[in-house]
PDB file of N, CA and C in Angstrom:
ATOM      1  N   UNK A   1      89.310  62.798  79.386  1.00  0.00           N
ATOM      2  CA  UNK A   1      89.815  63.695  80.427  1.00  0.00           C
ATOM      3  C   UNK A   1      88.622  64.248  81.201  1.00  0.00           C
ATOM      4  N   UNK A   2      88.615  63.740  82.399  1.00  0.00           N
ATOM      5  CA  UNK A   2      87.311  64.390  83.287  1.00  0.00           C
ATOM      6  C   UNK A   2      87.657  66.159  83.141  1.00  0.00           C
ATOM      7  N   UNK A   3      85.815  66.645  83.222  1.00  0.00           N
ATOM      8  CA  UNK A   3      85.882  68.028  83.290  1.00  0.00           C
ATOM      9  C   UNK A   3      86.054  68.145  84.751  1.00  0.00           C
ATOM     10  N   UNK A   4      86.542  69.521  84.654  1.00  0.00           N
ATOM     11  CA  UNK A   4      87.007  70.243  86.226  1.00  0.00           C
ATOM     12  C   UNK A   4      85.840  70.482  86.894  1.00  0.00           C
ATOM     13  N   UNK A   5      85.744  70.072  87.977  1.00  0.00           N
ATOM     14  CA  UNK A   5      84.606  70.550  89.034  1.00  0.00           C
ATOM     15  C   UNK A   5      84.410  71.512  89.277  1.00  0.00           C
ATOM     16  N   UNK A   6      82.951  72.478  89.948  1.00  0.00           N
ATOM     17  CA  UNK A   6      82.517  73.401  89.863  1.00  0.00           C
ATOM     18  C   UNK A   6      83.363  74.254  91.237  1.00  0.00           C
ATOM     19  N   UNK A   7      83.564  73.323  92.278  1.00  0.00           N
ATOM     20  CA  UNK A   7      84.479  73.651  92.927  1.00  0.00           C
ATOM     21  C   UNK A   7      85.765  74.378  92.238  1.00  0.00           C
ATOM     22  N   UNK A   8      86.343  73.892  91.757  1.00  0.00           N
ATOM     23  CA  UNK A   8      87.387  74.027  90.893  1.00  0.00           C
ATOM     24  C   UNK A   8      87.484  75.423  90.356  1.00  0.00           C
ATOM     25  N   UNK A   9      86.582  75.336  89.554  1.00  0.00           N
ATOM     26  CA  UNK A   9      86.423  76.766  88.646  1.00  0.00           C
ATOM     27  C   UNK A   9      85.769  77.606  89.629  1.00  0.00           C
ATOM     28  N   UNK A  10      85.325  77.629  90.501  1.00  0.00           N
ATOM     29  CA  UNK A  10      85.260  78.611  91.367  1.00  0.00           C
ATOM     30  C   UNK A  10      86.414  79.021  91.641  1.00  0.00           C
ATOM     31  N   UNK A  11      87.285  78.055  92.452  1.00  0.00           N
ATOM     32  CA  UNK A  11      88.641  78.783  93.333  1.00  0.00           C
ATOM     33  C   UNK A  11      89.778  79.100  92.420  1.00  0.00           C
ATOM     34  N   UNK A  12      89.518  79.004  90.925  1.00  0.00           N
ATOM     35  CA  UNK A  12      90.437  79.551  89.919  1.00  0.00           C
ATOM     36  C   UNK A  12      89.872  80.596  89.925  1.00  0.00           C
ATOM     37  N   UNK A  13      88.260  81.281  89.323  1.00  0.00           N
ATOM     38  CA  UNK A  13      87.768  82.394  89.380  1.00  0.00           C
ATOM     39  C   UNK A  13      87.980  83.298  90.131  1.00  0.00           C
ATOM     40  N   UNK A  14      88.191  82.497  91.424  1.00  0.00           N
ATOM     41  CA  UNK A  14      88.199  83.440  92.684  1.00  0.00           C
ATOM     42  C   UNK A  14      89.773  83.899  92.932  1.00  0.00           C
ATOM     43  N   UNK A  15      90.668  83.548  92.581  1.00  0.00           N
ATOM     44  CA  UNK A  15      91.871  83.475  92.789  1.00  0.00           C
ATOM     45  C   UNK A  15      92.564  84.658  91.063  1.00  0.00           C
ATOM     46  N   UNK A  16      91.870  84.261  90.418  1.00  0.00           N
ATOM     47  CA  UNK A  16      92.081  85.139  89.255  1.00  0.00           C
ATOM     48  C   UNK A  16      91.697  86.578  89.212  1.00  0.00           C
ATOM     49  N   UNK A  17      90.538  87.016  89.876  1.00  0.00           N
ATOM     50  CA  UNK A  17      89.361  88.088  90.124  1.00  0.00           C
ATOM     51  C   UNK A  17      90.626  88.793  91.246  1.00  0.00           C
ATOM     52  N   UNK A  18      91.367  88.205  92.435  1.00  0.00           N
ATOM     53  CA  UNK A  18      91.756  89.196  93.432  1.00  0.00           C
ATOM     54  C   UNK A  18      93.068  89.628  92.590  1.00  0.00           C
ATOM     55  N   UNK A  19      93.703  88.524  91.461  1.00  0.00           N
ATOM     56  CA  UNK A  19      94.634  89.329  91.219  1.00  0.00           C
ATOM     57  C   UNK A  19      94.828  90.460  90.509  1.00  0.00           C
ATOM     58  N   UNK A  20      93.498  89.967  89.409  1.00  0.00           N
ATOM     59  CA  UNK A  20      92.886  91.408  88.468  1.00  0.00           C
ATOM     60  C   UNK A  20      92.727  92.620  89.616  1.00  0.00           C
ATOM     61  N   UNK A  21      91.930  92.768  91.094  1.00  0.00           N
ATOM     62  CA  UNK A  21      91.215  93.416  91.495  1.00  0.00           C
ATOM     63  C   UNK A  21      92.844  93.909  92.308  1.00  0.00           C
ATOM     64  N   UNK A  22      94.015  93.254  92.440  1.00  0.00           N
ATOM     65  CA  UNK A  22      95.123  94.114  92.686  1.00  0.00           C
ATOM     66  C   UNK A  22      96.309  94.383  91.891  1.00  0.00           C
ATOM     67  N   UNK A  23      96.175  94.510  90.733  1.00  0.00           N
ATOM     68  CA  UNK A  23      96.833  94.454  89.414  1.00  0.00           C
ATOM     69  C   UNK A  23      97.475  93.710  89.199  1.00  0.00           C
ATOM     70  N   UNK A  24      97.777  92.635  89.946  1.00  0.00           N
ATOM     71  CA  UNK A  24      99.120  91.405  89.606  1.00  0.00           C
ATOM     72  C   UNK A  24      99.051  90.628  88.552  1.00  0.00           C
ATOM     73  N   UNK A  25     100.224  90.447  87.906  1.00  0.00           N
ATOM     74  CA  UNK A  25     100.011  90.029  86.652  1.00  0.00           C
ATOM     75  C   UNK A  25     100.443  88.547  87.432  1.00  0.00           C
ATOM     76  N   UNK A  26     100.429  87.364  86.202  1.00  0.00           N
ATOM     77  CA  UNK A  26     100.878  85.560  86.255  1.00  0.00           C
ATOM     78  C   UNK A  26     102.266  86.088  86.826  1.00  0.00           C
ATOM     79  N   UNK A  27     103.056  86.691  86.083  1.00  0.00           N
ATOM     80  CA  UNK A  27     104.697  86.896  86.315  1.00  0.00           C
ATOM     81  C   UNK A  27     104.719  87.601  87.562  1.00  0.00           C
ATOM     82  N   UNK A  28     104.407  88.761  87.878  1.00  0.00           N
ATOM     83  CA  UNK A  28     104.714  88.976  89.261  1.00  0.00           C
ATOM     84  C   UNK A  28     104.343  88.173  90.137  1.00  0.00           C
ATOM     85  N   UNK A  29     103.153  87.488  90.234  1.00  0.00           N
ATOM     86  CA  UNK A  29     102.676  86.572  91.348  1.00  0.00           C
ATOM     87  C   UNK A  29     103.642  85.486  91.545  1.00  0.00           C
ATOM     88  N   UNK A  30     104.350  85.209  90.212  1.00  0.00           N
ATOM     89  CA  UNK A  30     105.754  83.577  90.408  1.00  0.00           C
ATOM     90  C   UNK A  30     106.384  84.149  91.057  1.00  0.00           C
ATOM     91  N   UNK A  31     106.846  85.550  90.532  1.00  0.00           N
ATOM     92  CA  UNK A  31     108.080  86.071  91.388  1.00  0.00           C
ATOM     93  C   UNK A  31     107.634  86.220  92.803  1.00  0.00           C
ATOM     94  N   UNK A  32     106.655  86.694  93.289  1.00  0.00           N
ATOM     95  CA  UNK A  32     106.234  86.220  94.892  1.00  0.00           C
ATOM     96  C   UNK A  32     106.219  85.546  95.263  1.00  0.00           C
ATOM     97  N   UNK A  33     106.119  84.594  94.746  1.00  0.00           N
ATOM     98  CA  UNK A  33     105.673  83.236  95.232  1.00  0.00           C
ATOM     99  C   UNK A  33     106.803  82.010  94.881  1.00  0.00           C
ATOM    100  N   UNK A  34     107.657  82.366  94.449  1.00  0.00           N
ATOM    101  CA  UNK A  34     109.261  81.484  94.074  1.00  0.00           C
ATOM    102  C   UNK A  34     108.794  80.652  92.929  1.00  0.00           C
ATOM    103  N   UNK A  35     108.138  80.592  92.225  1.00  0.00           N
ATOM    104  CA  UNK A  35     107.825  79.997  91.388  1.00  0.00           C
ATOM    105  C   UNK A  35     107.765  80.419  89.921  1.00  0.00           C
ATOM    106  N   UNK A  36     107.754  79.595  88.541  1.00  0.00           N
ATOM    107  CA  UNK A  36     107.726  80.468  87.559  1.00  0.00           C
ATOM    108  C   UNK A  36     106.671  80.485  86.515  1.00  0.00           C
ATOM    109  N   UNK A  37     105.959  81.166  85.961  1.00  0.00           N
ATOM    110  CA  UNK A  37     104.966  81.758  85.094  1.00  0.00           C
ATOM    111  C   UNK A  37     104.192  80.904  84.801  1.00  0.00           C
ATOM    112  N   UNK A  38     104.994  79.762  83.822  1.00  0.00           N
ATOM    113  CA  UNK A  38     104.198  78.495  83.029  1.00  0.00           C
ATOM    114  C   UNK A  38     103.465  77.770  84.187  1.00  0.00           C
ATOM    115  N   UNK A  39     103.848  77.880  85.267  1.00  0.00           N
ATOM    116  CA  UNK A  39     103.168  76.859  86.214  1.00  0.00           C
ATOM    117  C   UNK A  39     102.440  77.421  87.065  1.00  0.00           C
ATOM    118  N   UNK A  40     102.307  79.142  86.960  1.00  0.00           N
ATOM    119  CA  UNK A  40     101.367  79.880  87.836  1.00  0.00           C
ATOM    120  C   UNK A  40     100.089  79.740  86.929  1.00  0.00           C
ATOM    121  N   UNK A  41     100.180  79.987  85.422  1.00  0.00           N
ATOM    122  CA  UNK A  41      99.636  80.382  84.326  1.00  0.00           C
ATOM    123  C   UNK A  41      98.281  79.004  83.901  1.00  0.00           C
ATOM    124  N   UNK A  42      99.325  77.867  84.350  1.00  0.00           N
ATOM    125  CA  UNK A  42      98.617  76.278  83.673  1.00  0.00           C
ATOM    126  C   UNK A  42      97.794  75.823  85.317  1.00  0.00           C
ATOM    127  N   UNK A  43      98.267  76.222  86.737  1.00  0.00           N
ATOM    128  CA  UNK A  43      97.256  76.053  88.036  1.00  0.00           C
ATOM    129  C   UNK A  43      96.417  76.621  87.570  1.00  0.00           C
ATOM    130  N   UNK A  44      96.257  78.048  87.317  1.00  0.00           N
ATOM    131  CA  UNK A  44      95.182  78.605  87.368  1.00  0.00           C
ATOM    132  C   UNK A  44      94.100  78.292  86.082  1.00  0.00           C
ATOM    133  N   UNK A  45      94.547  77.893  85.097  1.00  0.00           N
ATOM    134  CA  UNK A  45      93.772  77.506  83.792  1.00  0.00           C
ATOM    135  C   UNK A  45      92.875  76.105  84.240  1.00  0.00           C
ATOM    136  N   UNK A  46      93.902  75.087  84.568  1.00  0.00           N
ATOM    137  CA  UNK A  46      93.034  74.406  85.089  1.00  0.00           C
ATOM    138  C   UNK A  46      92.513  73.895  86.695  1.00  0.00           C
ATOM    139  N   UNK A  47      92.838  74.777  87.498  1.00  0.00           N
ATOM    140  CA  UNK A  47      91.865  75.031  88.876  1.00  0.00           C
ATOM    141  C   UNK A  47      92.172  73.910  89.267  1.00  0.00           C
ATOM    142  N   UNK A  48      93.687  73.226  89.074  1.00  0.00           N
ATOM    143  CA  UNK A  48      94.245  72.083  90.005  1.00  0.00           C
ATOM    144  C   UNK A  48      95.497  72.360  90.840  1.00  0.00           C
ATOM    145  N   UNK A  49      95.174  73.099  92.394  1.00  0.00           N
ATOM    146  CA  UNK A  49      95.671  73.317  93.333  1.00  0.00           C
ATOM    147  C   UNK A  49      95.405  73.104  94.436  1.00  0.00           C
ATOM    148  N   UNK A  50      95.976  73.665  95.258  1.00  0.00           N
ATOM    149  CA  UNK A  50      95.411  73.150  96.850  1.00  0.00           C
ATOM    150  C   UNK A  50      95.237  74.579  97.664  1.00  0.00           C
ATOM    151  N   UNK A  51      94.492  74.207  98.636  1.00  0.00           N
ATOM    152  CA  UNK A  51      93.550  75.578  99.424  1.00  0.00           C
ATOM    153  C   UNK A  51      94.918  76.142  99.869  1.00  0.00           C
ATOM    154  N   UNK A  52      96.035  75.497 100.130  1.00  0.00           N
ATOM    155  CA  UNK A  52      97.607  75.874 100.881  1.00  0.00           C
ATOM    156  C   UNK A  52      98.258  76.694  99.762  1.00  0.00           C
ATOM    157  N   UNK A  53      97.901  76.417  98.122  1.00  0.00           N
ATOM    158  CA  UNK A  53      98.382  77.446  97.390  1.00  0.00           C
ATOM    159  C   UNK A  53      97.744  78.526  96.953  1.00  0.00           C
ATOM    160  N   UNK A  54      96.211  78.245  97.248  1.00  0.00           N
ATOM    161  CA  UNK A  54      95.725  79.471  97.504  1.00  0.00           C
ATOM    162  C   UNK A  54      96.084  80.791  98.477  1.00  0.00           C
ATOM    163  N   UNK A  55      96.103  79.961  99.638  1.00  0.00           N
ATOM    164  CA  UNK A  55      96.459  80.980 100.734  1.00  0.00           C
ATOM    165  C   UNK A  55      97.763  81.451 100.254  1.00  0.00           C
ATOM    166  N   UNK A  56      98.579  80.881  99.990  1.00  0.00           N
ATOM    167  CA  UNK A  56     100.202  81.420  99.722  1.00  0.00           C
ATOM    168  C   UNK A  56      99.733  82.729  98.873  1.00  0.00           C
ATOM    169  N   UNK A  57      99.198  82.390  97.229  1.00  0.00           N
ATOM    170  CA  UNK A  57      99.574  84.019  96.349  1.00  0.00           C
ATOM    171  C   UNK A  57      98.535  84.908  97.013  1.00  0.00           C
ATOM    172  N   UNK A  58      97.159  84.353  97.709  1.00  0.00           N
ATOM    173  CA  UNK A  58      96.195  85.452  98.329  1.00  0.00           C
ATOM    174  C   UNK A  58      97.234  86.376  99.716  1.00  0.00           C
ATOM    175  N   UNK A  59      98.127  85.838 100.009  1.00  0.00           N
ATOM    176  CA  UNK A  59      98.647  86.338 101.223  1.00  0.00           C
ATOM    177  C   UNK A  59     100.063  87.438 100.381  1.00  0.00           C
ATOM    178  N   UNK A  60     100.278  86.843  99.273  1.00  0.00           N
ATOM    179  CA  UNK A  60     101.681  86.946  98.152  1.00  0.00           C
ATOM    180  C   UNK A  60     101.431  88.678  98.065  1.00  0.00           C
ATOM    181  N   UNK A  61      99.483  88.834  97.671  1.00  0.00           N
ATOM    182  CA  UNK A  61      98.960  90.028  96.590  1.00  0.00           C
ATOM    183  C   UNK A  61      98.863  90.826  97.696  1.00  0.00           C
ATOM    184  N   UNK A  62      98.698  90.657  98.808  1.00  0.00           N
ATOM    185  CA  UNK A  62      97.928  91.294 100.142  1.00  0.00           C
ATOM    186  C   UNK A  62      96.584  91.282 100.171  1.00  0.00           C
ATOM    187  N   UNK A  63      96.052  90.168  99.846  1.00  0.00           N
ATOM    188  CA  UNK A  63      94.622  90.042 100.316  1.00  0.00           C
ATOM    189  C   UNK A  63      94.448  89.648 101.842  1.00  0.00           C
ATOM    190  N   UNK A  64      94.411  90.584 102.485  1.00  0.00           N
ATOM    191  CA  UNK A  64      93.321  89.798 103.851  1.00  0.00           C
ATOM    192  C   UNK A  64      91.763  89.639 104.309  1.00  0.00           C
ATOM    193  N   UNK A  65      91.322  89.838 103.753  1.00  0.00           N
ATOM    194  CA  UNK A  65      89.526  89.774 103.430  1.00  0.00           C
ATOM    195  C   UNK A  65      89.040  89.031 102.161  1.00  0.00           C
ATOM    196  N   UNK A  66      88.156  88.035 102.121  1.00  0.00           N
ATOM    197  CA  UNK A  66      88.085  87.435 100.890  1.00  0.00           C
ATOM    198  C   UNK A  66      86.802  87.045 101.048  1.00  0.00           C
ATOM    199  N   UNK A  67      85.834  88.040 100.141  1.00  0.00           N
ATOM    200  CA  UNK A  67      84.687  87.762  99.865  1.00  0.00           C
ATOM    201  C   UNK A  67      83.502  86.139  99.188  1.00  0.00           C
ATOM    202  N   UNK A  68      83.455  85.545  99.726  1.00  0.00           N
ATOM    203  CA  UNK A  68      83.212  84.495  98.709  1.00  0.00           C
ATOM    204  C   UNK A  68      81.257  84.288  98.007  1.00  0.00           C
TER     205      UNK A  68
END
């Protein structure tokens, strides 16, 4: 099983960090986002998504500024 790219674990890090930094838990973010837990929970573990589902829960939490 190839390891995840550094890319990768960045935009999980980065995507994990805004939800800590606006209290959202895995479960509230599905419920924003129409989706459910196990599959918010297993994207973000292994940092296989797309920049389009990024933007969705960053827009979900109310992030509009995103430090990188």
């Amino acid at each position: 099983m190839p390891n995840q790219s550094d890319w990768e674990v960045k935009a999980a890090n980065i995507l994990k960090a805004e939800l800590k930094r606006q209290g959202v838990t895995y479960a509230q973010l599905a419920e924003l986002i129409g989706d459910k837990e196990p599959n918010v929970r297993n994207k973000l573990s292994r940092g296989k998504f797309s920049a389009a589902y990024m933007l969705q829960c960053l827009e979900a939490i109310g992030v509009n500024d995103l430090r990188i």
